[in-house]
PDB file of N, CA and C in Angstrom:
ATOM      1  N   UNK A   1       0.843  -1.185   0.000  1.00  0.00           N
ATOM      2  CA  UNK A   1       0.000   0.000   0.000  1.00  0.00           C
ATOM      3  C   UNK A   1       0.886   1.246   0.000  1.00  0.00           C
ATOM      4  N   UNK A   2       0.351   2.130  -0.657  1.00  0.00           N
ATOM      5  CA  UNK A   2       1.107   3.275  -0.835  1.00  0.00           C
ATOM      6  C   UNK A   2       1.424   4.203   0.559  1.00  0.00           C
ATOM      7  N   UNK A   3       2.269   4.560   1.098  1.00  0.00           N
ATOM      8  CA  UNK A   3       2.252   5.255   2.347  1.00  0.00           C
ATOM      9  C   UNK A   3       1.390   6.742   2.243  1.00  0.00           C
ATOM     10  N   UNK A   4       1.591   7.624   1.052  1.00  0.00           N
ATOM     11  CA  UNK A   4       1.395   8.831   1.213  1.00  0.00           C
ATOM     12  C   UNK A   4      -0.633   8.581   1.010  1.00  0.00           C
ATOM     13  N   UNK A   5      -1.139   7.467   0.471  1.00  0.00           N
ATOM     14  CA  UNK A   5      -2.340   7.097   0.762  1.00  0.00           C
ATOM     15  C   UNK A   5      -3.043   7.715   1.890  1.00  0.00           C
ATOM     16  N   UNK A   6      -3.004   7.732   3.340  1.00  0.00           N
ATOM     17  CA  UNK A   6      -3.465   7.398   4.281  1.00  0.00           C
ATOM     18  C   UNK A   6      -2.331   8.546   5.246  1.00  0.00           C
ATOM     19  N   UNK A   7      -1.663   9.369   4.653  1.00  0.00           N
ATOM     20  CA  UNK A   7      -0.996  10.517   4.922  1.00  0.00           C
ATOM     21  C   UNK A   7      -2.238  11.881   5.183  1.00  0.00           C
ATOM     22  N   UNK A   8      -2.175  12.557   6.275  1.00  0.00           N
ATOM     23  CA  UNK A   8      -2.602  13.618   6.409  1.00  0.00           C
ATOM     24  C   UNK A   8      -1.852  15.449   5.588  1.00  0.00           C
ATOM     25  N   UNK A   9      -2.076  15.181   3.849  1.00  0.00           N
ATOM     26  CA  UNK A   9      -1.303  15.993   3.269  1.00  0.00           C
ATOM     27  C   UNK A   9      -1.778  17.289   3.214  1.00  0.00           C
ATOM     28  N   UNK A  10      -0.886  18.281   3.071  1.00  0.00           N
ATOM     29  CA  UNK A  10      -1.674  20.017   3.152  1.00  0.00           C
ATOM     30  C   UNK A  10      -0.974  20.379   2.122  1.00  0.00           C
ATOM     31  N   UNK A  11      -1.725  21.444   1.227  1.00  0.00           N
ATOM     32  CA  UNK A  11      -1.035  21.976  -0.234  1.00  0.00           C
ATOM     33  C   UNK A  11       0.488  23.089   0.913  1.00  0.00           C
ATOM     34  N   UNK A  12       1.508  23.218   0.245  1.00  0.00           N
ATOM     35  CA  UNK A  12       2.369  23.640   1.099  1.00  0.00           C
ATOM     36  C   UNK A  12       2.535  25.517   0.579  1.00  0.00           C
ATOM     37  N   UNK A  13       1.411  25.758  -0.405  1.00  0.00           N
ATOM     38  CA  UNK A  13       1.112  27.245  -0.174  1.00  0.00           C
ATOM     39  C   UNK A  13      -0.028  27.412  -0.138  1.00  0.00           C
ATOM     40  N   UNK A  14      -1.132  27.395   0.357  1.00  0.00           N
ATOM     41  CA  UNK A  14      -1.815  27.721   0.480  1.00  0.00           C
ATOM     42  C   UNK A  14      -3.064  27.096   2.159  1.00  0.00           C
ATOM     43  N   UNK A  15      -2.181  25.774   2.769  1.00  0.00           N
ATOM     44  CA  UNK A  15      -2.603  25.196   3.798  1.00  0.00           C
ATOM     45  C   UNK A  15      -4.208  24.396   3.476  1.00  0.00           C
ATOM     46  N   UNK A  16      -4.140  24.329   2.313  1.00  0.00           N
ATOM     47  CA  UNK A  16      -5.793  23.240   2.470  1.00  0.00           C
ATOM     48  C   UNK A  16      -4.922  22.055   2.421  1.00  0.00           C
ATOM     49  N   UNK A  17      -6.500  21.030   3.413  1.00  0.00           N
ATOM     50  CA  UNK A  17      -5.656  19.536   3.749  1.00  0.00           C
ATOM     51  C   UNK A  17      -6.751  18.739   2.728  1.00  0.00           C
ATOM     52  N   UNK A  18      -5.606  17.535   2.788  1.00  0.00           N
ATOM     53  CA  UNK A  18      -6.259  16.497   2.297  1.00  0.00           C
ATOM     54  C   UNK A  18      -5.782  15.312   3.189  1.00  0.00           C
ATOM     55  N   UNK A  19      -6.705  15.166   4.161  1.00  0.00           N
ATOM     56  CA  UNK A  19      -6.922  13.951   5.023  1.00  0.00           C
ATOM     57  C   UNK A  19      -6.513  12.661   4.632  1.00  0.00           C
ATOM     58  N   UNK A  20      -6.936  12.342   3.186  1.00  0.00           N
ATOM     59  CA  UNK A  20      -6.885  10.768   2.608  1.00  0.00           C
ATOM     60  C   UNK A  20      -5.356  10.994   1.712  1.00  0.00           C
ATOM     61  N   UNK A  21      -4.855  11.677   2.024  1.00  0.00           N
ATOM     62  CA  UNK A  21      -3.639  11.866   1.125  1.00  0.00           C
ATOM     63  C   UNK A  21      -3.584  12.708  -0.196  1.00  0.00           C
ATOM     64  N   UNK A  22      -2.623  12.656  -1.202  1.00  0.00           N
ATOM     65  CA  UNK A  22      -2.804  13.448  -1.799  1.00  0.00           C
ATOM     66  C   UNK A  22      -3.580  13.332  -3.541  1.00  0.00           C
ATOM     67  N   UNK A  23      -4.912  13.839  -3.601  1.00  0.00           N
ATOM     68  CA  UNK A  23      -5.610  13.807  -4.913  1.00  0.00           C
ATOM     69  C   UNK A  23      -4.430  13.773  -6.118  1.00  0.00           C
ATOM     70  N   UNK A  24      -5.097  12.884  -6.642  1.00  0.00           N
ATOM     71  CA  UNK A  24      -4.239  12.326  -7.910  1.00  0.00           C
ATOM     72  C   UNK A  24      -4.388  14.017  -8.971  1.00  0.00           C
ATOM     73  N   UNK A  25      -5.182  14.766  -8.533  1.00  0.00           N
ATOM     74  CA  UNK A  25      -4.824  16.241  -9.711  1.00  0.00           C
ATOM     75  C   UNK A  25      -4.016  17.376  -8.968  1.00  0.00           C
ATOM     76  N   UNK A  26      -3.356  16.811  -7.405  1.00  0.00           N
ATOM     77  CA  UNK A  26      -2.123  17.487  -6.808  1.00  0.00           C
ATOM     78  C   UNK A  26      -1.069  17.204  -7.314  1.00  0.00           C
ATOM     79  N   UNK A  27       0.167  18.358  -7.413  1.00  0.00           N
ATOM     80  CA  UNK A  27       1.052  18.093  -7.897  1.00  0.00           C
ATOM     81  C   UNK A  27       2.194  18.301  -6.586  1.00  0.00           C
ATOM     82  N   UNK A  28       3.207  16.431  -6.527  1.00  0.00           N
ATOM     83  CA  UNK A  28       4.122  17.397  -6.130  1.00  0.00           C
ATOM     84  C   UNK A  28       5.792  17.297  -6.687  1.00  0.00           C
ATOM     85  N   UNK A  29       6.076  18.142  -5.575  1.00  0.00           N
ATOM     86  CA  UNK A  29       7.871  18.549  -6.216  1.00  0.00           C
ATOM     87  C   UNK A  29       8.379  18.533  -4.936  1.00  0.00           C
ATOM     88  N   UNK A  30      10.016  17.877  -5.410  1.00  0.00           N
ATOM     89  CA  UNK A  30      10.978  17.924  -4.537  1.00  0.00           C
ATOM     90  C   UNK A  30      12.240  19.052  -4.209  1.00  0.00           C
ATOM     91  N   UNK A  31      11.832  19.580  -3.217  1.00  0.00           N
ATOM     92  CA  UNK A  31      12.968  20.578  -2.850  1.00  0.00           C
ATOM     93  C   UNK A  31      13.167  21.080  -1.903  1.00  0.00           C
ATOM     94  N   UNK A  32      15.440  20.811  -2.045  1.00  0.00           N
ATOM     95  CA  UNK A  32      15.761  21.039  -0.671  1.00  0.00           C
ATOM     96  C   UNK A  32      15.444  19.293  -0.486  1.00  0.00           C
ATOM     97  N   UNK A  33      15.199  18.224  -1.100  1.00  0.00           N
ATOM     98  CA  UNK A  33      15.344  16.947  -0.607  1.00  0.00           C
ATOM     99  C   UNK A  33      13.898  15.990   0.164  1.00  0.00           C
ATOM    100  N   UNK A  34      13.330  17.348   0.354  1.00  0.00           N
ATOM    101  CA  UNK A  34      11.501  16.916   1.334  1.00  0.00           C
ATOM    102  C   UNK A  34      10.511  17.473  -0.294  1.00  0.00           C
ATOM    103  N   UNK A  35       9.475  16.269  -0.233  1.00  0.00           N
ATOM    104  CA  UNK A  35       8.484  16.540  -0.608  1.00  0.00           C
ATOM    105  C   UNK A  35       7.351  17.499  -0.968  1.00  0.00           C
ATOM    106  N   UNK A  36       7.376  18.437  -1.249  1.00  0.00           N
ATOM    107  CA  UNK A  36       5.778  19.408  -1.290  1.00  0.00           C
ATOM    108  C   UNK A  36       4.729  19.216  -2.046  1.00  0.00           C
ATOM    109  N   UNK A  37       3.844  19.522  -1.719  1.00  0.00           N
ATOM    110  CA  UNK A  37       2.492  19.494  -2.524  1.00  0.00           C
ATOM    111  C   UNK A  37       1.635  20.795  -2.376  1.00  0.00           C
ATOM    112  N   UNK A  38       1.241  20.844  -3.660  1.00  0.00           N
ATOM    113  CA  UNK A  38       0.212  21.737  -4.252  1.00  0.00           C
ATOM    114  C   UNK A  38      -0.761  21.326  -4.570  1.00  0.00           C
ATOM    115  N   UNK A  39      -2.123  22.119  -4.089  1.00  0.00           N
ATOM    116  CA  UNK A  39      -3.153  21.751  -4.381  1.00  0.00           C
ATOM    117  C   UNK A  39      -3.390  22.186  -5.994  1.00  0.00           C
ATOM    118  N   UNK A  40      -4.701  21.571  -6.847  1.00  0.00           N
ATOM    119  CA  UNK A  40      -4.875  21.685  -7.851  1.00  0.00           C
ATOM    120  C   UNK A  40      -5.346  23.306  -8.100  1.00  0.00           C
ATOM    121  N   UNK A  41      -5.212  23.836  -7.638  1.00  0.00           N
ATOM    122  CA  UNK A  41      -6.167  25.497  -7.346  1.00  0.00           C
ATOM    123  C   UNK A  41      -4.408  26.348  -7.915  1.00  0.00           C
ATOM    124  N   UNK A  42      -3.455  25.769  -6.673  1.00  0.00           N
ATOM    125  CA  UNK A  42      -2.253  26.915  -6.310  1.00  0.00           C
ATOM    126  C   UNK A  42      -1.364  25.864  -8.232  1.00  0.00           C
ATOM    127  N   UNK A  43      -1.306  24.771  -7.982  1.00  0.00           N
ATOM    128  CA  UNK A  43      -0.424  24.387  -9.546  1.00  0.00           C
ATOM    129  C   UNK A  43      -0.795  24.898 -10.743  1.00  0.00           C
ATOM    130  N   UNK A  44      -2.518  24.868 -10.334  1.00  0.00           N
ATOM    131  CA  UNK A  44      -2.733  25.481 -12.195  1.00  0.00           C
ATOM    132  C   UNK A  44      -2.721  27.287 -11.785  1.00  0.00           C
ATOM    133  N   UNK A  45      -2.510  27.980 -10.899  1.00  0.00           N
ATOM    134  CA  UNK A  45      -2.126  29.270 -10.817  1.00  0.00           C
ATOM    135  C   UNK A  45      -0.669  29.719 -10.940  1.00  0.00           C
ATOM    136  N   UNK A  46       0.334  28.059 -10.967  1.00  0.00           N
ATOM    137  CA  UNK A  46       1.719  28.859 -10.667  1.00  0.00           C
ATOM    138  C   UNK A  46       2.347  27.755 -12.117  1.00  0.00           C
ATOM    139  N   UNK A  47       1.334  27.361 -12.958  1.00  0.00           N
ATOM    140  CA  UNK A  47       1.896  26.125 -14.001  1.00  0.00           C
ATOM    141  C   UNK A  47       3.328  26.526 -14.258  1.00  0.00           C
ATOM    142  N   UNK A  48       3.241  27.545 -15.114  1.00  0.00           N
ATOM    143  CA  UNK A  48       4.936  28.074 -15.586  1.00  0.00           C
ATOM    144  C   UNK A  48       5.711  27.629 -14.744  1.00  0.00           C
ATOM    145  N   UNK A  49       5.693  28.151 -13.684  1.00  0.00           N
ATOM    146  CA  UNK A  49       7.071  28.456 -12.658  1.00  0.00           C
ATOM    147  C   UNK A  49       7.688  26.902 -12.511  1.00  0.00           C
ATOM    148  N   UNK A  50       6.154  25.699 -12.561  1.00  0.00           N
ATOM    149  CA  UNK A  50       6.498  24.412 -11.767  1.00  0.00           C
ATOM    150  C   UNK A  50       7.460  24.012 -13.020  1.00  0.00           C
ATOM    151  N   UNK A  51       6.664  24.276 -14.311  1.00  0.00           N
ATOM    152  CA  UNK A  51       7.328  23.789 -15.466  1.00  0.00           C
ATOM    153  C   UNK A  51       8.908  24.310 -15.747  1.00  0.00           C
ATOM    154  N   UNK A  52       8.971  25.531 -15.315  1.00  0.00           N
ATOM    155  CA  UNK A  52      10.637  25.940 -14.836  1.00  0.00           C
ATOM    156  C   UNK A  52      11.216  25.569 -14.353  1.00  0.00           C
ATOM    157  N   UNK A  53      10.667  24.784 -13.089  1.00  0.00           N
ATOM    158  CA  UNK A  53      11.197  23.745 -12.118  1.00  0.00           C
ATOM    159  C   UNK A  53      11.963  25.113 -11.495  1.00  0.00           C
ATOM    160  N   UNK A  54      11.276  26.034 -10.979  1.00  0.00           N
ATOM    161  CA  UNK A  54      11.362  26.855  -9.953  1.00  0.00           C
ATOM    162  C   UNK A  54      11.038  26.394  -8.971  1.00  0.00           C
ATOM    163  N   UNK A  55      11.579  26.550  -7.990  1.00  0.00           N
ATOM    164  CA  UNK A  55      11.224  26.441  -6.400  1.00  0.00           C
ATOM    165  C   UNK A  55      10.302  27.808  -5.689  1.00  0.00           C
ATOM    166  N   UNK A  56       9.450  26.824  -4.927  1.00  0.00           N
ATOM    167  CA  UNK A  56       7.822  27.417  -4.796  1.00  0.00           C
ATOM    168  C   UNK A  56       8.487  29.072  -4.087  1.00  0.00           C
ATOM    169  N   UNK A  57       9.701  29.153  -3.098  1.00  0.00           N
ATOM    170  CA  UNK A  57       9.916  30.412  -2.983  1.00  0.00           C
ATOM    171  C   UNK A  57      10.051  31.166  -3.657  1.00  0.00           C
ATOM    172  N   UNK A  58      10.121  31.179  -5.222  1.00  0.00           N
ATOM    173  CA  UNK A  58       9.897  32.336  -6.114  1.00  0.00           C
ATOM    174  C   UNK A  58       8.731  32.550  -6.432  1.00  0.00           C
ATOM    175  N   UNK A  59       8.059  31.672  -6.502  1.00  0.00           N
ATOM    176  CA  UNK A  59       6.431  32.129  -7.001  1.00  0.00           C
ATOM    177  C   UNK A  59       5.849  33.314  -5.685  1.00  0.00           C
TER     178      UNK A  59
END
């Protein structure tokens, strides 16, 4: 079973949770080595930047 399944995940700008883990239309990215996630609201508002593979502190 997948661990992040059954993970209590939060988009990491904007603080909405997702209790059951993270919705398959969250996106996430690694940086700095830890995990983040974006909810589907904050990724399709920051698409470019992710596709730059900017790190969320510039957005």
């Amino acid at each position: 079973m997948d661990p992040e399944a059954t993970e209590n995940i939060t988009c990491a700008r904007c603080g909405k949770a997702a209790p059951d883990g993270a919705p398959p239309t969250w996106t996430c990215s690694v940086e700095n080595g830890s995990r983040r996630y974006f909810c589907d609201d904050c990724a399709r508002a920051n698409i470019r930047s992710i596709e730059g593979r900017l790190d969320s502190s510039w957005w």
